[in-house]
N, C-alpha and C. Protein backbone atom coordinates (compact mmCIF):
# COMPACT_ATOMS: atom_id res chain seq x y z
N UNK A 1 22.44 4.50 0.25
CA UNK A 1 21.23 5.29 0.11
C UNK A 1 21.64 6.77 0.09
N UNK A 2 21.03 7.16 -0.45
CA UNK A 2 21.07 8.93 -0.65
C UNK A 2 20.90 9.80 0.28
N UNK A 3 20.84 10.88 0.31
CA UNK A 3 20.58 11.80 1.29
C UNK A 3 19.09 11.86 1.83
N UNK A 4 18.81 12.26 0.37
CA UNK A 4 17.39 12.66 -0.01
C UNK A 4 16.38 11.75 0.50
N UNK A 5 17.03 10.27 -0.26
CA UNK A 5 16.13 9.04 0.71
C UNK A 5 16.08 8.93 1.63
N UNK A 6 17.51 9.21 2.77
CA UNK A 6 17.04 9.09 3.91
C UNK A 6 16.19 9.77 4.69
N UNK A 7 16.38 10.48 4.33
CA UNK A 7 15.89 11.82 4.76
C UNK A 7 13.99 11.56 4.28
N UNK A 8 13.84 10.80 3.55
CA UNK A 8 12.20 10.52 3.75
C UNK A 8 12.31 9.89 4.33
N UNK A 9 12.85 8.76 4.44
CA UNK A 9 12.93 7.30 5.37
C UNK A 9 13.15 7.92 6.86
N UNK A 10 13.79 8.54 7.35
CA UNK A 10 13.72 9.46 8.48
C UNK A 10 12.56 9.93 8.58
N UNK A 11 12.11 10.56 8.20
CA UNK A 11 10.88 11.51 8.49
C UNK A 11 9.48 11.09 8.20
N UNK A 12 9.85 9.76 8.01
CA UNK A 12 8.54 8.95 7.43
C UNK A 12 7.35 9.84 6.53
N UNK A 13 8.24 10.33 5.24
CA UNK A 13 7.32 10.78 4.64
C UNK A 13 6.20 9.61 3.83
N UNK A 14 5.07 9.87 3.67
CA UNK A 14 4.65 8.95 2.63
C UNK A 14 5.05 8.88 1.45
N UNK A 15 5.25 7.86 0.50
CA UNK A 15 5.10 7.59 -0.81
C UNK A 15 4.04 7.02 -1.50
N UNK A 16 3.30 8.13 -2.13
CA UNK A 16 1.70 7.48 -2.92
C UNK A 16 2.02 7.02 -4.29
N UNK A 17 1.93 5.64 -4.37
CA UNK A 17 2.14 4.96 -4.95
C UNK A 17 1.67 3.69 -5.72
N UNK A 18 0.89 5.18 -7.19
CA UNK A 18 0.00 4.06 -8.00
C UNK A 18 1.38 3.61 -8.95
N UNK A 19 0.81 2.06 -8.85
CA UNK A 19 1.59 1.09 -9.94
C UNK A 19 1.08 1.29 -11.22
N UNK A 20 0.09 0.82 -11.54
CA UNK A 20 -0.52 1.28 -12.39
C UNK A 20 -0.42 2.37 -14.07
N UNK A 21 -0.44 3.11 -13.08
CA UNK A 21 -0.58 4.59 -13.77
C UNK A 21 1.03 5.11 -14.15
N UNK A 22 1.80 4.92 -12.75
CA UNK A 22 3.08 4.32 -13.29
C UNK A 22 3.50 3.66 -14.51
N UNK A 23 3.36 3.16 -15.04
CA UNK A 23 3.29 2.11 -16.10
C UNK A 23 2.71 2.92 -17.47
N UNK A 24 1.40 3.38 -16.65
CA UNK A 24 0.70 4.05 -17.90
C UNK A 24 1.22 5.12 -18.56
N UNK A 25 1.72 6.43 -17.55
CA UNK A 25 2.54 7.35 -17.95
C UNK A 25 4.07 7.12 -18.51
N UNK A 26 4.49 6.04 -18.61
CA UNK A 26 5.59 5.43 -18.45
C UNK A 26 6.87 5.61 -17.46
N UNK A 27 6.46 6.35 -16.40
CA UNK A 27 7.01 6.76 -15.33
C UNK A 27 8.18 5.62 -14.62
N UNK A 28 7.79 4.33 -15.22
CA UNK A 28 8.31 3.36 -15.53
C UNK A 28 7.76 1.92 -16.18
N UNK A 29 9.23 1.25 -17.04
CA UNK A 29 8.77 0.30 -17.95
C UNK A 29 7.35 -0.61 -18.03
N UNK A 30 7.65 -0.94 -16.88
CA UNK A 30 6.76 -2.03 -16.20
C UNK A 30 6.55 -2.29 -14.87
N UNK A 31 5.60 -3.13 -14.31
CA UNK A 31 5.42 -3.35 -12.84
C UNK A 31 6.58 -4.07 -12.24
N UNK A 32 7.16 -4.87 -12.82
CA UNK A 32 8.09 -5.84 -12.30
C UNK A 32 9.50 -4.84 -12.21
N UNK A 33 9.76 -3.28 -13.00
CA UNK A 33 10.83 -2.85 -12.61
C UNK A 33 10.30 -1.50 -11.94
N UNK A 34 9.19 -2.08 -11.42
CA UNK A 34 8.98 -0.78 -10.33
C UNK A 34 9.60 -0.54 -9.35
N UNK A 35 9.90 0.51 -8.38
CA UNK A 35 10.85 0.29 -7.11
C UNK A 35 10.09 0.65 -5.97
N UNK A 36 8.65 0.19 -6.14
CA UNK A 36 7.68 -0.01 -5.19
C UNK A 36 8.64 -1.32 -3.95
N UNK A 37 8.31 -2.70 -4.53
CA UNK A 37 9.15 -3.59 -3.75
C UNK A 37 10.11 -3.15 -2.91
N UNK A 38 11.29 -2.93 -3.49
CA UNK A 38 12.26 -2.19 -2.94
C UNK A 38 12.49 -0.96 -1.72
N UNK A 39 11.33 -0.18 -2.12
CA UNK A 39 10.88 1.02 -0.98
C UNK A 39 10.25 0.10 -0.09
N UNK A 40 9.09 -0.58 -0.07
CA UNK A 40 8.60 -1.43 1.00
C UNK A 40 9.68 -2.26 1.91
N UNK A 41 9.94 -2.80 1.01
CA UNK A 41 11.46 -4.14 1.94
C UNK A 41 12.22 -2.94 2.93
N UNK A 42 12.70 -1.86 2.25
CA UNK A 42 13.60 -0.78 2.98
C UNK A 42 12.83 0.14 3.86
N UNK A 43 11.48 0.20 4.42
CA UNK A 43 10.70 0.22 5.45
C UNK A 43 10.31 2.15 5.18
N UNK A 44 10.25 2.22 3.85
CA UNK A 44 9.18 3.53 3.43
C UNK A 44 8.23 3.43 3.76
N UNK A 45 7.62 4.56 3.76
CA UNK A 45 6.13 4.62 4.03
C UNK A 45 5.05 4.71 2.85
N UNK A 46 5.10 3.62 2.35
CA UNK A 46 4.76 3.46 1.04
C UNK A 46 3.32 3.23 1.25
N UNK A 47 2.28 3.79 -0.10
CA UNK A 47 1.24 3.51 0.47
C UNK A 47 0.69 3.35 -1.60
N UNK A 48 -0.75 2.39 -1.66
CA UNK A 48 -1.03 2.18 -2.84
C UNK A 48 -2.15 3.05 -3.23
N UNK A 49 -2.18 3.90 -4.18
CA UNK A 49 -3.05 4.37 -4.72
C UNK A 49 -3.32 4.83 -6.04
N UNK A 50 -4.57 5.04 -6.36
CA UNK A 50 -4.86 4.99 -8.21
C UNK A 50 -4.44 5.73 -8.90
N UNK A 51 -4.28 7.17 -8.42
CA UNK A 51 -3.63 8.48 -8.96
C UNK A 51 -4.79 8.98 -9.72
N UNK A 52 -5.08 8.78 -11.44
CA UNK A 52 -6.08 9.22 -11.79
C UNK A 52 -6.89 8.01 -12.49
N UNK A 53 -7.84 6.85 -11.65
CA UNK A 53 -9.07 6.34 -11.96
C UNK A 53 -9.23 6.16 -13.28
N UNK A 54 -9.79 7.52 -13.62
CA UNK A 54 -10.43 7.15 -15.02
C UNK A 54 -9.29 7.17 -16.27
N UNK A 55 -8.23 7.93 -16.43
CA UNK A 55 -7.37 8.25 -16.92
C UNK A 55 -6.53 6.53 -17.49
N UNK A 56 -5.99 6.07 -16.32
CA UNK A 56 -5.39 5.01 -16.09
C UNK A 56 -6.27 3.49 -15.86
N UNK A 57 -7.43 3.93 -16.10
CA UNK A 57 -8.53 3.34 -16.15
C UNK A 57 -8.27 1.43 -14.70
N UNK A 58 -7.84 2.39 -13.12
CA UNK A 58 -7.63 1.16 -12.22
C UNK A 58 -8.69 1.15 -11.25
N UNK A 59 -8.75 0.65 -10.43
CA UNK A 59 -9.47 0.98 -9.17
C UNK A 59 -8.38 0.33 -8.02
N UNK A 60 -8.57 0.75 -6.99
CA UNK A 60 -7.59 0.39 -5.82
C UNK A 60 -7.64 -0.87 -5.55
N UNK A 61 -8.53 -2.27 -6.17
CA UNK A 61 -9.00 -3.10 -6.04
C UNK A 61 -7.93 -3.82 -7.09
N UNK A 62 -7.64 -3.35 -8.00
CA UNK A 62 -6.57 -3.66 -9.24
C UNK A 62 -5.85 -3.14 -9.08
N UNK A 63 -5.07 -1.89 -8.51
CA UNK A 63 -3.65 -1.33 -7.33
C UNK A 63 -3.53 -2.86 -6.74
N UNK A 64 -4.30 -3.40 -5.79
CA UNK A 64 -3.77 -4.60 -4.61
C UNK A 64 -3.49 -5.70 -5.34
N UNK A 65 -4.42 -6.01 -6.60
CA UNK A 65 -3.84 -7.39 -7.29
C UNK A 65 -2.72 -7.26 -8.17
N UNK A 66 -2.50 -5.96 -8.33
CA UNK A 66 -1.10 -5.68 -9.48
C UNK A 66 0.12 -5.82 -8.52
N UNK A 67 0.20 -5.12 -7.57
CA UNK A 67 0.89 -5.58 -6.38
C UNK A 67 1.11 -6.85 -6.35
N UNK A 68 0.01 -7.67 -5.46
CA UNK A 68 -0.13 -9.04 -5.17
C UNK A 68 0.75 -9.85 -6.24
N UNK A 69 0.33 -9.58 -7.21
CA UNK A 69 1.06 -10.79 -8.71
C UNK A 69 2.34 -10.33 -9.00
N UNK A 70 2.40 -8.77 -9.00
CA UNK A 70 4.00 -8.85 -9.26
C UNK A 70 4.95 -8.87 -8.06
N UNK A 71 4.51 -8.66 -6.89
CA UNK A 71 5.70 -8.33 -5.82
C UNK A 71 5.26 -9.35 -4.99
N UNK A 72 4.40 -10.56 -5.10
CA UNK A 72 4.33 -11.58 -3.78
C UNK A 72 3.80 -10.66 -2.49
N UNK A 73 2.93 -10.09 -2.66
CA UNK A 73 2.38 -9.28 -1.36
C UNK A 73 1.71 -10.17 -0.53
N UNK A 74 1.22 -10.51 0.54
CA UNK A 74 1.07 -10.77 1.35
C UNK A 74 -0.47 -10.33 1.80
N UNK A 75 -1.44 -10.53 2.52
CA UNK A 75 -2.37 -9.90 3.75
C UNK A 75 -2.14 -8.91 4.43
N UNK A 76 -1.09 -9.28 5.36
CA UNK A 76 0.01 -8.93 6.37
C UNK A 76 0.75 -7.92 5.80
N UNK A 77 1.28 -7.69 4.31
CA UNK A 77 1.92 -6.66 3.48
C UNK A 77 0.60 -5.44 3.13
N UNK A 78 -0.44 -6.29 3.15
CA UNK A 78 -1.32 -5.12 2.61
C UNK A 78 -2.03 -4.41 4.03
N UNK A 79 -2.15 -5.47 4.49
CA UNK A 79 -2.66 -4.32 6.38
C UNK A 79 -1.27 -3.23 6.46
N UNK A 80 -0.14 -4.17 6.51
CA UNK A 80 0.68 -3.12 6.69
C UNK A 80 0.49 -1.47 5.75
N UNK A 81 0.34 -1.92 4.30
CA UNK A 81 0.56 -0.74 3.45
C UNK A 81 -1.13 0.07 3.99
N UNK A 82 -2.25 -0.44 4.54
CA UNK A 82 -3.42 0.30 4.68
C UNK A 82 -2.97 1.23 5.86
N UNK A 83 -2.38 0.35 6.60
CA UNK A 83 -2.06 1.18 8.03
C UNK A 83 -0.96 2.75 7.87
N UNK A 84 -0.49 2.66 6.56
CA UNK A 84 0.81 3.24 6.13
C UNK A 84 -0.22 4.37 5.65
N UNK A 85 -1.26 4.03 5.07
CA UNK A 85 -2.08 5.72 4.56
C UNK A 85 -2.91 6.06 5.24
N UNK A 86 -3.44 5.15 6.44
CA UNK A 86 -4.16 6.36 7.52
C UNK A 86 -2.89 6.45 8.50
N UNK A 87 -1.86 6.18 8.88
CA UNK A 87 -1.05 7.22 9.52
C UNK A 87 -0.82 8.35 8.89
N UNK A 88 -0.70 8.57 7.29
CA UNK A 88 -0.30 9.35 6.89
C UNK A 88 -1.75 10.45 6.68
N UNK A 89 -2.46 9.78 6.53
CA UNK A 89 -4.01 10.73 6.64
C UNK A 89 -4.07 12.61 6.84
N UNK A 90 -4.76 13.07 6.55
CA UNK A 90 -5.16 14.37 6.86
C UNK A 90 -6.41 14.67 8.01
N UNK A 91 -5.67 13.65 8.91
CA UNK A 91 -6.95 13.55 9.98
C UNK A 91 -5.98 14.16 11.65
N UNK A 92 -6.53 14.55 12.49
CA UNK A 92 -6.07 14.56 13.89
C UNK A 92 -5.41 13.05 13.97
N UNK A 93 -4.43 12.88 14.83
CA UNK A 93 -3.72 11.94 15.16
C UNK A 93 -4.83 10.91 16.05
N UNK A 94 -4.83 11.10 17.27
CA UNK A 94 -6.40 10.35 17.84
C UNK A 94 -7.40 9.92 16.54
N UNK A 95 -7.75 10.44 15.36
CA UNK A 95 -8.77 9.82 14.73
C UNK A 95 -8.15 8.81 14.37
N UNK A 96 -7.12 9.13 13.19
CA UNK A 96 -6.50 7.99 12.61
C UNK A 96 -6.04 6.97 13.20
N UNK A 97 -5.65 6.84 14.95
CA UNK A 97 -5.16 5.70 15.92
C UNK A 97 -6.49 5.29 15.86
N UNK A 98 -7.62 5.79 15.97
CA UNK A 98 -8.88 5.37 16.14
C UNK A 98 -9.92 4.15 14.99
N UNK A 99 -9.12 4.91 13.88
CA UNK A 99 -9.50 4.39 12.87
C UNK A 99 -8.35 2.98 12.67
N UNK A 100 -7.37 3.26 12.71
CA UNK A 100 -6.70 1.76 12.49
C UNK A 100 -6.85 0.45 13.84
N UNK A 101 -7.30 1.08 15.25
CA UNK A 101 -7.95 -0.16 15.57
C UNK A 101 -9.65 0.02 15.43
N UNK A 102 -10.20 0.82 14.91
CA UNK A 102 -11.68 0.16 15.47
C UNK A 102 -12.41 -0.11 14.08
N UNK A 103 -11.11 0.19 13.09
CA UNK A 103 -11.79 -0.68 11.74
C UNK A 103 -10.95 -1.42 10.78
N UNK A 104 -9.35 -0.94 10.55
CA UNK A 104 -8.93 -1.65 9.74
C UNK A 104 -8.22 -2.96 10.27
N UNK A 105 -7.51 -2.69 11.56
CA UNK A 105 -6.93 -3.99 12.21
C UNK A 105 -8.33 -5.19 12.61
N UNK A 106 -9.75 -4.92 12.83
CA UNK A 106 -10.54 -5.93 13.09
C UNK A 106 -11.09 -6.08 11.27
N UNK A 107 -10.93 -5.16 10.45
CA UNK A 107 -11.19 -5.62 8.93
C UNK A 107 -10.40 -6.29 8.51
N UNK A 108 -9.24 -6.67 8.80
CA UNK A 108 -8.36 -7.12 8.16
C UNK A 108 -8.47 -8.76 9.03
N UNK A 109 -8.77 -8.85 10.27
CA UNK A 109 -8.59 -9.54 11.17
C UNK A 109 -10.12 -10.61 10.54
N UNK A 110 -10.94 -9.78 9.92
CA UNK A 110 -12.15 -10.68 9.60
C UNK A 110 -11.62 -11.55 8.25
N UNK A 111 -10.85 -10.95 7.42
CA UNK A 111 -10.67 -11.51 6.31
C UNK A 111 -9.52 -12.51 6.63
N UNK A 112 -8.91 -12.65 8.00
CA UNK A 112 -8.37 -13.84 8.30
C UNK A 112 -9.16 -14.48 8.29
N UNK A 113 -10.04 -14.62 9.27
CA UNK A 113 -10.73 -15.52 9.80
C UNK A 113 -11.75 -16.02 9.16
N UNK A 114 -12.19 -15.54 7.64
CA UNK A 114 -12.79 -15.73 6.43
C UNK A 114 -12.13 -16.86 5.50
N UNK A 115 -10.85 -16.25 5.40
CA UNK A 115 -9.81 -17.28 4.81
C UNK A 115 -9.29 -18.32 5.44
N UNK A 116 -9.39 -18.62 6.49
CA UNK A 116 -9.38 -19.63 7.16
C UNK A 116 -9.83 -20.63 7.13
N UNK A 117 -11.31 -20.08 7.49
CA UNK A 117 -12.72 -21.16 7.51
C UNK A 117 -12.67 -21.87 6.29
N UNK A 118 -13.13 -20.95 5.56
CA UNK A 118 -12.90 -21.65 3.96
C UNK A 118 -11.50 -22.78 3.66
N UNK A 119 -10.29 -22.84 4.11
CA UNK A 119 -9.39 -23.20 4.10
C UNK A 119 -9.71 -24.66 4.51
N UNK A 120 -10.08 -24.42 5.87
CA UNK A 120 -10.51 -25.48 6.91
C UNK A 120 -11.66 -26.07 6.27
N UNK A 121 -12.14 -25.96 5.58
CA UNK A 121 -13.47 -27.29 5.07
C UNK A 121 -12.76 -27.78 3.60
């Protein structure tokens, strides 16, 4: 690894990171030779987002399934990557601890227990 990389990987900078639009600008080939995967596995602070909406014509809803289909993401991969952009937030530290338990860890925790049920019948 590089300097440079570590040196985010140290400092836990974020990486905002639309796939997408990626692709669109050709910033690279395709989703499958993105180095999204790669930054995640190597414990960046990678986080998914649209960049420009209308431009690239995604919504963050099609960010998670472009993910999902090309990199085998997970639930558990995507709480992780939600939790990865409100740490990184432009909020007081107390909000954002605030905000990842008193909405995204029990949001995420419902859509277990959603997928479950359904599972179970």
């Amino acid at each position: 690894m590089g300097d440079l990389a570590q040196y985010v990987l140290d400092k836990r900078i974020p990486l905002e990171i639309c796939l997408l639009s990626n692709v669109h600008t050709g910033a690279t080939p395709s989703l499958a030779e993105h180095p999204f995967k790669i930054l995640y596995q190597e414990k960046f602070r990678v986080t998914l987002n649209t960049d420009n909406r209308l431009m690239s014509r995604t919504s963050m809803s099609q960010e998670f399934e472009a993910a999902a289909g090309t990199f085998g993401l997970s639930l558990t991969d995507f709480e992780k990557i939600t939790i990865n952009a409100m740490k990184s937030a432009f909020l007081p530290y107390k909000q954002r601890c605030d905000f990842i338990y008193s909405v995204i860890k029990p949001g995420y925790a419902r859509v277990r227990e959603s997928i479950a049920s359904k599972t179970s019948h």
